[in-house]
Protein backbone atom coordinates (compact mmCIF):
# COMPACT_ATOMS: atom_id res chain seq x y z
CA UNK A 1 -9.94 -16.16 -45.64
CA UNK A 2 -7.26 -13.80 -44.40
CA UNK A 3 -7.09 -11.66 -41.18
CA UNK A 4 -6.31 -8.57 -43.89
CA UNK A 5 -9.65 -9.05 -44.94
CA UNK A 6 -11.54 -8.29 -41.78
CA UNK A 7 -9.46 -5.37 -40.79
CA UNK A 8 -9.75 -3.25 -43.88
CA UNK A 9 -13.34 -3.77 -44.33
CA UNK A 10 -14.87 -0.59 -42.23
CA UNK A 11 -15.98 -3.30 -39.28
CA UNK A 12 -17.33 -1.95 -36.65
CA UNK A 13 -18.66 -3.94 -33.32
CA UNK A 14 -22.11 -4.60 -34.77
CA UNK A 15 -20.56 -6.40 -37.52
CA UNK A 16 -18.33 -8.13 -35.12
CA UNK A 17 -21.49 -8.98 -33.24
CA UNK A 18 -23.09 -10.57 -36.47
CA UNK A 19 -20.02 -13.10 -36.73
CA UNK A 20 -20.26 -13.78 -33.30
CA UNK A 21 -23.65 -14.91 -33.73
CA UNK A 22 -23.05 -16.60 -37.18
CA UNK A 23 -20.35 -19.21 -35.61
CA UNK A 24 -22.20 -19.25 -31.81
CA UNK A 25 -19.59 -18.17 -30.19
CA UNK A 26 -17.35 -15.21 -28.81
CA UNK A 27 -13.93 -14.25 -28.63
CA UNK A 28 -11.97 -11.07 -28.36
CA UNK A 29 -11.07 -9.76 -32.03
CA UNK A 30 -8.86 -6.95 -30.75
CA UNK A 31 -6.55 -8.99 -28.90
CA UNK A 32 -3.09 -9.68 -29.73
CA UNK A 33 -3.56 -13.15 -29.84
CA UNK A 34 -6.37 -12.91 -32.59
CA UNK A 35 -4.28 -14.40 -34.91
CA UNK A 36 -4.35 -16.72 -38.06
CA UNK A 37 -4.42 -19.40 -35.97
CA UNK A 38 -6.95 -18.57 -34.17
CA UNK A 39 -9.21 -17.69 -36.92
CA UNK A 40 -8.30 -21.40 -37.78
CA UNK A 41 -9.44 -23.23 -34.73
CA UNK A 42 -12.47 -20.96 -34.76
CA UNK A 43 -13.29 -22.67 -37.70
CA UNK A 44 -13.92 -19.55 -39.55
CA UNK A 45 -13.00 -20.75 -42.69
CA UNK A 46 -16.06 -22.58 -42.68
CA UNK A 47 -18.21 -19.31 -43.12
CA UNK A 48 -16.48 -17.83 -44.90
CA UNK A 49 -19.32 -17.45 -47.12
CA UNK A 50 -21.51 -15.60 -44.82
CA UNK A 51 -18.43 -13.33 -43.45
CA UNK A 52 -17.76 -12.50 -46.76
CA UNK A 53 -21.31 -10.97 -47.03
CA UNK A 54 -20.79 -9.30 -43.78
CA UNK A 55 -17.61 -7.50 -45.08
CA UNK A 56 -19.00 -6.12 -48.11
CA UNK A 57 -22.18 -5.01 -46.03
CA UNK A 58 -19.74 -3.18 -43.79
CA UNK A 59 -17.54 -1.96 -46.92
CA UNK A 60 -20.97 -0.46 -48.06
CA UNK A 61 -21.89 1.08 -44.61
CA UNK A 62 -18.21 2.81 -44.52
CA UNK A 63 -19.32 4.51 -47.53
CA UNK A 64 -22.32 5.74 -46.32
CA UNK A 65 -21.02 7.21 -43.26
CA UNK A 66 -17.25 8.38 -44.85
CA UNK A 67 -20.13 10.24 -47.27
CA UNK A 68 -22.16 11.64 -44.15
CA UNK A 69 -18.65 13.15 -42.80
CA UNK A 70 -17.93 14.73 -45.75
CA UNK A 71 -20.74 16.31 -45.85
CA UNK A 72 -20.98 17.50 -42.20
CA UNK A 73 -16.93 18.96 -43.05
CA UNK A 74 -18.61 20.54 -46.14
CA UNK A 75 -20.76 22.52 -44.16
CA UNK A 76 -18.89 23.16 -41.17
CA UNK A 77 -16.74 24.89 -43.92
CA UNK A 78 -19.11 27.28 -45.58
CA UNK A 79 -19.57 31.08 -44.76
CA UNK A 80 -22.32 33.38 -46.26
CA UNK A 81 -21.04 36.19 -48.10
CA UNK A 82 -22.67 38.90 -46.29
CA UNK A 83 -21.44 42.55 -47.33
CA UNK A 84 -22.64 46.04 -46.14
CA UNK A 85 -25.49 47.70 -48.19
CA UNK A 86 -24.90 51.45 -48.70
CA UNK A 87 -25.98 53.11 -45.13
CA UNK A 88 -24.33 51.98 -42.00
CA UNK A 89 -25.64 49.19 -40.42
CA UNK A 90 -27.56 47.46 -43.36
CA UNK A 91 -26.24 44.24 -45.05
CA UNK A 92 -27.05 42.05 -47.98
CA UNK A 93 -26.13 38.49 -49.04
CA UNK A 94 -24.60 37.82 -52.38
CA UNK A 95 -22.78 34.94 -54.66
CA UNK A 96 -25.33 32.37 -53.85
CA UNK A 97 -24.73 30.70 -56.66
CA UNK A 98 -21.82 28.03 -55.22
CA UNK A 99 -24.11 27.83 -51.87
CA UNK A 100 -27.29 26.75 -54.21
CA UNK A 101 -24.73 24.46 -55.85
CA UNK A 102 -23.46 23.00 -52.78
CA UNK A 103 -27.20 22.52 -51.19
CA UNK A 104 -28.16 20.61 -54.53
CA UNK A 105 -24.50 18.06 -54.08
CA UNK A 106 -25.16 17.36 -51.15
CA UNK A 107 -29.03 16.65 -50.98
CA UNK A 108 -27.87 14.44 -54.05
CA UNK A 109 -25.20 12.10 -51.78
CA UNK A 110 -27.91 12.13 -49.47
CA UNK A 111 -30.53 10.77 -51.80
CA UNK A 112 -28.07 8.27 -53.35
CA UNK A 113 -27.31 6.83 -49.56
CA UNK A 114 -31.46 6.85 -48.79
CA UNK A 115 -31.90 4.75 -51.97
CA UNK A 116 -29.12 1.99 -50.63
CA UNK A 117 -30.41 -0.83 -48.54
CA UNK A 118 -27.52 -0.43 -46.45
CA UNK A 119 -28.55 2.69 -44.91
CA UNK A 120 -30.57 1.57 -42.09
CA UNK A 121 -27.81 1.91 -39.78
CA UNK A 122 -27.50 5.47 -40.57
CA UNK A 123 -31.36 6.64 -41.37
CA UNK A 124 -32.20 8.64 -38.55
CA UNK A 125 -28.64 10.87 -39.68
CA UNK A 126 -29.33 11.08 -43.41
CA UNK A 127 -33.09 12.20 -42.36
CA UNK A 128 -31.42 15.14 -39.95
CA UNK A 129 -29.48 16.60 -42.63
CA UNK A 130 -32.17 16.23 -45.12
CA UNK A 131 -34.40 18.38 -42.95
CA UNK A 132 -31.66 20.55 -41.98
CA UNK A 133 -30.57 20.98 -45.95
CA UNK A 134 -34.21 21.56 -46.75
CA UNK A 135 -35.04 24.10 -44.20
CA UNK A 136 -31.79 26.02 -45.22
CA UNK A 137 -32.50 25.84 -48.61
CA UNK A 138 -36.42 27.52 -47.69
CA UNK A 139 -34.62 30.19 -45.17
CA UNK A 140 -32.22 31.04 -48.01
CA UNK A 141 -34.56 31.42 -50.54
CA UNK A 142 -36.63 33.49 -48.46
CA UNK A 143 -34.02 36.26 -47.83
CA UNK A 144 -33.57 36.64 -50.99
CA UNK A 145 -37.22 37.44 -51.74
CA UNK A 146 -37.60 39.85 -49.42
CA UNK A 147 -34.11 41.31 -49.82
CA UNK A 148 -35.41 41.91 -53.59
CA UNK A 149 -38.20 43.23 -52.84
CA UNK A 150 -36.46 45.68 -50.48
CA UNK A 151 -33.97 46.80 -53.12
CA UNK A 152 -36.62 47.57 -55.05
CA UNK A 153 -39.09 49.47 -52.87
CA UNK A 154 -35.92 51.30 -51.23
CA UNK A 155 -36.47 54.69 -53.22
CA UNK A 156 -40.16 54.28 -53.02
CA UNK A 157 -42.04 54.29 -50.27
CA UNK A 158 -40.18 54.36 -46.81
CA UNK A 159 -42.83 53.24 -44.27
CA UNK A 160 -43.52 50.32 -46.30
CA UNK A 161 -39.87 49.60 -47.13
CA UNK A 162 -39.97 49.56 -42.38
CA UNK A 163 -43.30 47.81 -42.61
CA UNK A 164 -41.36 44.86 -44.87
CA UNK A 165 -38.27 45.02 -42.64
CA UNK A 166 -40.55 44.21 -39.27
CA UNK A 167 -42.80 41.28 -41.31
CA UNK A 168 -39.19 39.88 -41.98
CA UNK A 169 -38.54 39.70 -38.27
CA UNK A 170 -41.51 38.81 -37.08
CA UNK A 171 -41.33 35.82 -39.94
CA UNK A 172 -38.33 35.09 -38.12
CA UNK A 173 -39.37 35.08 -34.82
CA UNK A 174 -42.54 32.83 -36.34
CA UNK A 175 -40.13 30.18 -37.50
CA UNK A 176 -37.83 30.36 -34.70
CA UNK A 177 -40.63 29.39 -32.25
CA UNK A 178 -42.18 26.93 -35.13
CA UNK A 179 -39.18 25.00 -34.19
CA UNK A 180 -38.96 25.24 -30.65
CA UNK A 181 -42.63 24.04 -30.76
CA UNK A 182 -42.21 20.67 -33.27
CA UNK A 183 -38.54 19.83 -31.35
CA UNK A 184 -41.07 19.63 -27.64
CA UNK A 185 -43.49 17.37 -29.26
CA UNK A 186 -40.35 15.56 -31.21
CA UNK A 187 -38.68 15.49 -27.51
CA UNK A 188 -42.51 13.88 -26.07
CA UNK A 189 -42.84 11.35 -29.10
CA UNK A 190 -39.00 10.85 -30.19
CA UNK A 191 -40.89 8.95 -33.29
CA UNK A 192 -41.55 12.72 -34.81
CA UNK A 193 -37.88 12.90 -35.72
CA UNK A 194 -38.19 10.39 -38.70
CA UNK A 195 -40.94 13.04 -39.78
CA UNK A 196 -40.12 16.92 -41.44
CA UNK A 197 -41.42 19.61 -40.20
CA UNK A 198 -43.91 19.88 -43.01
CA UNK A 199 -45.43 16.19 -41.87
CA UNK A 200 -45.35 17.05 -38.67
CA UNK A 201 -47.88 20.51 -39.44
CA UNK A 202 -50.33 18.72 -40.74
CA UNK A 203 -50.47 16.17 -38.32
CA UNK A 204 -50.44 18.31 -35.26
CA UNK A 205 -53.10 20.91 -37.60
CA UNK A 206 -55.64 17.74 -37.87
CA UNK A 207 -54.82 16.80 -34.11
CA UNK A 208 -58.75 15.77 -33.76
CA UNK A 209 -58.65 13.39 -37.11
CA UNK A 210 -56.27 10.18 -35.86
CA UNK A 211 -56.78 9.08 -39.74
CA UNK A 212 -54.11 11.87 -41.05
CA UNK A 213 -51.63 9.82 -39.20
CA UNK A 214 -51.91 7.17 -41.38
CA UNK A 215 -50.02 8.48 -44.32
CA UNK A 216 -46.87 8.50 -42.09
CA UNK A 217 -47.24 5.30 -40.10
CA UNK A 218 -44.55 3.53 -42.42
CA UNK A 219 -41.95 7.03 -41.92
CA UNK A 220 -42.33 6.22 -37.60
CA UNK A 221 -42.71 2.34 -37.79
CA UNK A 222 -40.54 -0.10 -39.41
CA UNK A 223 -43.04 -2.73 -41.13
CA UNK A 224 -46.13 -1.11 -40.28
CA UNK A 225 -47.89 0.76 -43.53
CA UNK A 226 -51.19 1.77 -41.88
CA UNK A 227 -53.39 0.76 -38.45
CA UNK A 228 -57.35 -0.30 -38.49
CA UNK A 229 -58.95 2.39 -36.21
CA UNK A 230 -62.18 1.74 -34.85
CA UNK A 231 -64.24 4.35 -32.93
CA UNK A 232 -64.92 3.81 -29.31
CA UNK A 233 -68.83 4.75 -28.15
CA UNK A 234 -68.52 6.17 -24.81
């Protein structure tokens, strides 16, 4: 087993803290005098086996999180294409088509990387973007319905072409505060972030029936599928 082998492997310290445990012991891996040596009076040759695992496992993991920064540079990258619509002051968003593409890549990657068992180190990220991806995708699609519709009504019928522009905003303002209101309880019970928003709705709407928890027990808990609830009689 060579030194080489360890270094280009995407370690990180909790992969370094797995061999420490493997061979019962401890010693400084960045040092300079981490040598070849002293990987041979270590005695690391000996696990060798079980290193080996731990490298590929971490060869895996830098996949899954090189993939989770390209993605984050992907969107830090895109700009709407927003252009002015006839009068002054009125916009309308266009060429959608390579945003819709991009959306459907990258909740792809992200589905490839929740279906590896190597992702556990990175769940709680993958599960942010997936929201964030799917809530874009709804607030995209919805701006385009409505911007539609207003195209259309335009030479029609004025007040309702102001009525549709004021349900827009206050659909806005709706979902705005819809998030400000699931991030508190996420912020009381940090266990809601492994939940989407849509979960999380019907949860809090059935906040008198503990039983619609259970369908989400195994998204909040590792290794627990569902709890036995019995009713206390006061």
């Amino acid at each position: 087993m060579k030194k080489e082998l360890l270094a280009g492997s995407g370690f990180c310290f909790r992969h370094w803290r797995q061999i420490y445990e493997e061979l019962e012991r401890s010693f400084d891996h960045t040092s300079a005098d981490f040598t070849l040596e002293k990987i041979i009076s270590l005695k690391m040759d000996h696990y060798a086996g079980s290193i080996c695992e731990i490298s590929g496992a971490a060869s895996k993991e830098l996949s899954i999180e090189q993939g989770l920064e390209g993605i984050k540079k992907t969107w830090e990258e895109i700009f709407l294409d927003i252009t002015p619509y006839k009068e002054e002051g009125l916009f309308r968003l266009r060429g959608t088509g390579d945003l819709f593409q991009t959306l459907d890549d990258s909740q792809m990657i992200l589905s490839t990387m929740r279906a590896s068992c190597f992702v556990k180190a990175f769940e709680r990220e993958v599960d942010q973007w997936e929201q964030q991806l799917s809530h874009m995708l709804d607030v995209i699609e919805m701006i385009l319905t409505v911007q539609r519709n207003w195209i259309y009504l335009e030479v029609q019928n004025l007040r309702l072409l102001e009525n549709l522009s004021n349900m827009s905003t206050k659909l806005e303002e709706i979902l705005k505060a819809m998030d400000v209101y699931l991030e508190n309880k996420r912020q009381i019970f940090p266990r809601f972030y492994f939940l989407s928003n849509d979960d999380m709705l019907e949860i809090l709407g059935q906040s008198q029936n503990p039983e619609a928890m259970q369908p989400h027990m195994k998204k909040c808990f590792d290794n627990i599928k569902s709890l036995q609830l019995d009713k206390v009689e006061n």
